[in-house]
N, C-alpha and C. Protein backbone atom coordinates (compact mmCIF):
# COMPACT_ATOMS: atom_id res chain seq x y z
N UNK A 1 30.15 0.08 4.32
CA UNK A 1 29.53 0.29 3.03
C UNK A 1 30.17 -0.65 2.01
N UNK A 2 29.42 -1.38 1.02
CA UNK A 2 29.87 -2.09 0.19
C UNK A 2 30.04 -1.73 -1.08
N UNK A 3 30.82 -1.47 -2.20
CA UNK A 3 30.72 -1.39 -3.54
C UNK A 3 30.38 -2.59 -3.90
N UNK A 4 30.02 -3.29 -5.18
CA UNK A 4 30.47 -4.40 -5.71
C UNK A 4 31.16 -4.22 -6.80
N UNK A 5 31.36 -2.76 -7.29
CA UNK A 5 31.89 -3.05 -8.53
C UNK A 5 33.33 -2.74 -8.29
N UNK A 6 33.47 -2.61 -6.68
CA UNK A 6 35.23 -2.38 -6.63
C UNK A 6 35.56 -4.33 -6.07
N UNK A 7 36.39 -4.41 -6.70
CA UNK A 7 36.60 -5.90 -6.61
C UNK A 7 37.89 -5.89 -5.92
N UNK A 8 38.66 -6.52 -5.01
CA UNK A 8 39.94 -6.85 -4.44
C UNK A 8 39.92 -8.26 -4.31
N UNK A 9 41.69 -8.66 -4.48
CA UNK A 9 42.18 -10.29 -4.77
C UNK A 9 43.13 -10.33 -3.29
N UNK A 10 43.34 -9.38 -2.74
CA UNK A 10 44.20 -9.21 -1.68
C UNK A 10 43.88 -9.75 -0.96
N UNK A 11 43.52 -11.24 -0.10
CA UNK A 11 42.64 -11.52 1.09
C UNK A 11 43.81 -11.35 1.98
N UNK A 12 44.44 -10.80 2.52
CA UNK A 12 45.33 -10.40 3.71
C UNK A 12 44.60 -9.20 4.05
N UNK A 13 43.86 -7.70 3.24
CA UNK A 13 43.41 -6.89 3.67
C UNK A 13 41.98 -6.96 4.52
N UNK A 14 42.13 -6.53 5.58
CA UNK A 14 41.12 -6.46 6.47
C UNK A 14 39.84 -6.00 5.98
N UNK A 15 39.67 -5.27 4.48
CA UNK A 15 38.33 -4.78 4.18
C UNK A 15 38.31 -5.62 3.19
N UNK A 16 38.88 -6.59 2.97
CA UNK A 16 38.62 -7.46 1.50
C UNK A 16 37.45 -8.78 2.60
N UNK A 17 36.18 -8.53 1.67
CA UNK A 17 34.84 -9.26 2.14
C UNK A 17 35.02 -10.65 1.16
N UNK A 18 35.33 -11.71 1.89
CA UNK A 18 35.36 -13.00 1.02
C UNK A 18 35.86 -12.94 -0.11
N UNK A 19 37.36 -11.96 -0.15
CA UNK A 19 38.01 -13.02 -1.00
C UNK A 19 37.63 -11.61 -2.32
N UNK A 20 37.02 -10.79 -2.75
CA UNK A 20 36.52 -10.21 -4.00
C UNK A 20 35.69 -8.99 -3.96
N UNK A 21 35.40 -8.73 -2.71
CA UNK A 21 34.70 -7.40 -2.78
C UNK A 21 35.81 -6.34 -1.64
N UNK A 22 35.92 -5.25 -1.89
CA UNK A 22 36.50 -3.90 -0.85
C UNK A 22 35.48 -3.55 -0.33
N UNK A 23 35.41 -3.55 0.73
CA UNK A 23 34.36 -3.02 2.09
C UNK A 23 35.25 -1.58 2.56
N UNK A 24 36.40 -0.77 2.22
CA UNK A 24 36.55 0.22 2.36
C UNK A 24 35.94 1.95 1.89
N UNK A 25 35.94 2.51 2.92
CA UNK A 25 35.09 3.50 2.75
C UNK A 25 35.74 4.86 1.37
N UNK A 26 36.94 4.67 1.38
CA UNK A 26 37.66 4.97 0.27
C UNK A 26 39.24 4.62 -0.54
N UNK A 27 39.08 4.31 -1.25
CA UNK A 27 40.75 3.92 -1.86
C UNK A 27 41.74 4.57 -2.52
N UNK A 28 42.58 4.00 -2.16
CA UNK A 28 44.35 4.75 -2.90
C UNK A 28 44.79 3.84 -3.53
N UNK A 29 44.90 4.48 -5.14
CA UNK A 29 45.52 3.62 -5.78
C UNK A 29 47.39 4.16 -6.33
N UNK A 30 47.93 3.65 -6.27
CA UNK A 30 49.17 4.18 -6.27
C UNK A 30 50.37 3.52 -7.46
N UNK A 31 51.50 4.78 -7.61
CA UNK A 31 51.89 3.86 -8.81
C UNK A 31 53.30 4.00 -8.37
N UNK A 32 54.11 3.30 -9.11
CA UNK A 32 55.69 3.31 -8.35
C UNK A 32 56.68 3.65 -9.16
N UNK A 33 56.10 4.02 -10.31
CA UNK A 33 57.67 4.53 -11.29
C UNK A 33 57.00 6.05 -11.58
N UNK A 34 57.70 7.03 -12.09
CA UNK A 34 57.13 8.42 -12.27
C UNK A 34 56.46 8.42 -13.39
N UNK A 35 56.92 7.25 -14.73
CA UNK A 35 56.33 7.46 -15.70
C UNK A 35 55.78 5.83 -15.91
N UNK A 36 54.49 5.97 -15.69
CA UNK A 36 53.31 4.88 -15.82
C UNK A 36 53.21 4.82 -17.16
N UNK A 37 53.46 3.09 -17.69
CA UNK A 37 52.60 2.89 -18.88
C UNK A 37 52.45 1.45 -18.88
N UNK A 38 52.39 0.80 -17.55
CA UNK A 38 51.85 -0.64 -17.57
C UNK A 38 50.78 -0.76 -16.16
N UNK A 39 50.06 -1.65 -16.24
CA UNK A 39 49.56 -2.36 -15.23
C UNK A 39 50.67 -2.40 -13.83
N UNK A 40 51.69 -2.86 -14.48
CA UNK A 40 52.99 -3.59 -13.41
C UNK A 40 53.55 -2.21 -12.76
N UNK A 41 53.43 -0.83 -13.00
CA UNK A 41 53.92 0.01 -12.65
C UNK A 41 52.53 0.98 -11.57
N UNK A 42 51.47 0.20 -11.32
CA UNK A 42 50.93 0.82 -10.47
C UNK A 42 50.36 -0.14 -9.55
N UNK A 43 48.87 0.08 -8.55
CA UNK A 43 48.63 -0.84 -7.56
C UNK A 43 47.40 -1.02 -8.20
N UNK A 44 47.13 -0.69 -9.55
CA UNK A 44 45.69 -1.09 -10.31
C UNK A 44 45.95 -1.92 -11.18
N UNK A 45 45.01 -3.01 -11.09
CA UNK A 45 44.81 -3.93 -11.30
C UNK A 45 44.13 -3.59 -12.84
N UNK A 46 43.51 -2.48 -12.85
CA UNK A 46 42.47 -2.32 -14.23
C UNK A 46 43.14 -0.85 -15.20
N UNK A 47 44.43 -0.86 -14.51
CA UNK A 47 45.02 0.00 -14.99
C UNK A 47 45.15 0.84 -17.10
N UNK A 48 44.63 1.55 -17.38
CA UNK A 48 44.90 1.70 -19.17
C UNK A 48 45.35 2.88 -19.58
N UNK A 49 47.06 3.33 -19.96
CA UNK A 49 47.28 4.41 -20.23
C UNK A 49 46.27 5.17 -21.32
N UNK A 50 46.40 5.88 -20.83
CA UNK A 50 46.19 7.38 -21.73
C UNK A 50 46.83 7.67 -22.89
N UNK A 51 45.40 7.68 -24.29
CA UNK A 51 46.70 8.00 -26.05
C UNK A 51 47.53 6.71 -26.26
């Protein structure tokens, strides 16, 4: 199944379709510090705190 409006830059991932589209059937987006308030602190790319 294709989205187009989910976009990936990762071309090492096996569901990344030329480079810009996710061909995965669902995603995890994940963050790495407990308290998120950048882009740089999660695996989203379109990331926008909250307030």
């Amino acid at each position: 199944m294709e989205n187009p409006e989910v976009r990936c830059n990762v071309t090492d991932c096996i569901y990344n379709e030329k480079a810009k589209i996710c061909k995965a059937d669902s995603i995890q987006i994940t963050r790495h510090h407990a308290d998120v308030a950048s882009v740089e602190a999660t695996d989203c790319g379109t990331f926008r705190a909250r307030g």
